[in-house]
C-alpha atoms as a PDB file:
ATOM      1  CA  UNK A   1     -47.763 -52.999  27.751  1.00  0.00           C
ATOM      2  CA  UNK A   2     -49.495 -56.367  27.387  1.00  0.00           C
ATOM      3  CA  UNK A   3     -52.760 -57.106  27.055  1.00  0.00           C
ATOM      4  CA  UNK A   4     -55.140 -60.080  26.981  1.00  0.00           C
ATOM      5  CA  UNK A   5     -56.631 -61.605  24.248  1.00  0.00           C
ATOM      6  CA  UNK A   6     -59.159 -64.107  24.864  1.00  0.00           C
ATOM      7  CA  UNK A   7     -60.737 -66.100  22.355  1.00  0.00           C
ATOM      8  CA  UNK A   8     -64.208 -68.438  22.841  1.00  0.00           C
ATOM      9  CA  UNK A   9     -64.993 -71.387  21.347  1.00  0.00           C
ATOM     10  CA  UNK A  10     -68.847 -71.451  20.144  1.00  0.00           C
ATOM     11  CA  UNK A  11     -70.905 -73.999  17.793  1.00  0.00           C
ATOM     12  CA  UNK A  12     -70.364 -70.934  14.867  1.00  0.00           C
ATOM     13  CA  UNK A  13     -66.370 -70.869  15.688  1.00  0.00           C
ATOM     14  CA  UNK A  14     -65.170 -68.140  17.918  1.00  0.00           C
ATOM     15  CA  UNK A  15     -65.502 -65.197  19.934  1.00  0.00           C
ATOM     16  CA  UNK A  16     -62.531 -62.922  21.071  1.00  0.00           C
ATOM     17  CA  UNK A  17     -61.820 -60.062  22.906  1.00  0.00           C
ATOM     18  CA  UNK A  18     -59.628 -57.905  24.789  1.00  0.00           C
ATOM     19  CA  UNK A  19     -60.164 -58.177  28.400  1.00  0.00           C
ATOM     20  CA  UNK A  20     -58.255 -54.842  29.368  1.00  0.00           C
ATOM     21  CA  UNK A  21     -59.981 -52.777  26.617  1.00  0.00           C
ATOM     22  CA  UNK A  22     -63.661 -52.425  26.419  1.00  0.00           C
ATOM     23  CA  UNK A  23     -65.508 -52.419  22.816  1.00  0.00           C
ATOM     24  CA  UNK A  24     -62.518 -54.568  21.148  1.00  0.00           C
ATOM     25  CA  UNK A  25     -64.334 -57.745  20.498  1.00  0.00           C
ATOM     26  CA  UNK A  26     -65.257 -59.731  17.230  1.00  0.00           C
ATOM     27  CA  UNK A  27     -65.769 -63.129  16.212  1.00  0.00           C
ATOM     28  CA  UNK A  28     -64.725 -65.687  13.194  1.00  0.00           C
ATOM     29  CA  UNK A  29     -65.334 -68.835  12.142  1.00  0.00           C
ATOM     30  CA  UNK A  30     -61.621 -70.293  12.985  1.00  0.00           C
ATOM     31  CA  UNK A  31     -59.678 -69.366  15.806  1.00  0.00           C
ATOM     32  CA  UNK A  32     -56.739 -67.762  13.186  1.00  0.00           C
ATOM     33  CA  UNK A  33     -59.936 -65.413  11.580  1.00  0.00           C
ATOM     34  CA  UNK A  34     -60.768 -64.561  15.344  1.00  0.00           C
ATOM     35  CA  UNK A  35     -57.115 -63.775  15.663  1.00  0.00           C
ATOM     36  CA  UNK A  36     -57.142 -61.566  12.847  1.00  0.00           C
ATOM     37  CA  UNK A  37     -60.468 -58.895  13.161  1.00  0.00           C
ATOM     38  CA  UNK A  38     -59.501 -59.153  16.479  1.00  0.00           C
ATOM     39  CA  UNK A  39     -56.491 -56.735  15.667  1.00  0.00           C
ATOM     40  CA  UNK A  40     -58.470 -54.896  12.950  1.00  0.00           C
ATOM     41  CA  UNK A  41     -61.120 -54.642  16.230  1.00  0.00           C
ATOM     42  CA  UNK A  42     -58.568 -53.250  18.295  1.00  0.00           C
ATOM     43  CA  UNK A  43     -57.353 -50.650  15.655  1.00  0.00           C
ATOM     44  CA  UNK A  44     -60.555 -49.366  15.392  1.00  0.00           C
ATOM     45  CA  UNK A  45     -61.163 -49.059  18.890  1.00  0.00           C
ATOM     46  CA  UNK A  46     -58.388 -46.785  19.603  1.00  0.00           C
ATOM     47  CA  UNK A  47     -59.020 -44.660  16.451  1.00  0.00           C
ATOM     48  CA  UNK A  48     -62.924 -44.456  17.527  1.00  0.00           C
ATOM     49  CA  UNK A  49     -61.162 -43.488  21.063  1.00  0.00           C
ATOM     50  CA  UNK A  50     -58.565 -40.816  19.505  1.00  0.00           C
ATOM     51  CA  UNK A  51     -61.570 -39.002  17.907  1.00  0.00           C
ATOM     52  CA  UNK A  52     -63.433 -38.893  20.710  1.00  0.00           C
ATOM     53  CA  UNK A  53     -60.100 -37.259  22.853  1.00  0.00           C
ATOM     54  CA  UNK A  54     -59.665 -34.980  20.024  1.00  0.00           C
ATOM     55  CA  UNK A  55     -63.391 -33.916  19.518  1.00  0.00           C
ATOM     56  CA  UNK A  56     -63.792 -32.833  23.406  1.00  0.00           C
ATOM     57  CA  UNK A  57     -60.632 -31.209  23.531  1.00  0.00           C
ATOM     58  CA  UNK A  58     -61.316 -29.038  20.294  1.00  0.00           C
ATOM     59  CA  UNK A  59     -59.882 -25.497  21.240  1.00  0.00           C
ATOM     60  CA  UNK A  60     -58.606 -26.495  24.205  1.00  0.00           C
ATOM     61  CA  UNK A  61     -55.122 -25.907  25.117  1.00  0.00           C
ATOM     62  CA  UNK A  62     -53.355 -29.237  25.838  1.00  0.00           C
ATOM     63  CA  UNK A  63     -50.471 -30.780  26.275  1.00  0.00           C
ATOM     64  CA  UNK A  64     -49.945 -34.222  24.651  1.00  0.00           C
ATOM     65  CA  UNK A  65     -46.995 -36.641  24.560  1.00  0.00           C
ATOM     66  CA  UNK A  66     -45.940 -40.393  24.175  1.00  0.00           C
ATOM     67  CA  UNK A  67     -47.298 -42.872  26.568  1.00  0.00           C
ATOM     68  CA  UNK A  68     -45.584 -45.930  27.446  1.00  0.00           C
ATOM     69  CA  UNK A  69     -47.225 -48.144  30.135  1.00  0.00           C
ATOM     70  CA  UNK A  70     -44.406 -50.108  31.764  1.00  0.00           C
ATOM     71  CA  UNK A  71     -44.758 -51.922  33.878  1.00  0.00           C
ATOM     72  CA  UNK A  72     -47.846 -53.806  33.225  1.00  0.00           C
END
């Protein structure tokens, strides 16, 4: 899986997200800063996410396994 990273220039440097995943967005004040708490963004994103999956499912019975988008 890819995904899109876009990053916007503004008078206080830049603003990036990731176009495919909702709430991953940040800012810096150089495009490689933008670069970089855009991946600490995206990390916690998908924790935030995970504990939200694992707090509904609480005793629940489940099934869970590896994902691998391909494809995309």
């Amino acid at each position: 899986m890819q995904l899109t990273a876009v990053y916007l220039e503004v008078p206080e440097g830049y603003v990036a997200f990731v176009e495919e995943l909702p709430g991953a967005n940040t800012q810096g004040d150089t495009l490689e800063e933008a670069r970089e708490n855009l991946q600490e963004a995206v990390a916690m994103v998908l924790e935030a996410n995970r504990e939200l999956a694992e707090k509904s499912l609480a005793g629940r019975t489940v099934t869970k396994e590896p994902f691998v988008a391909a494809g995309l």
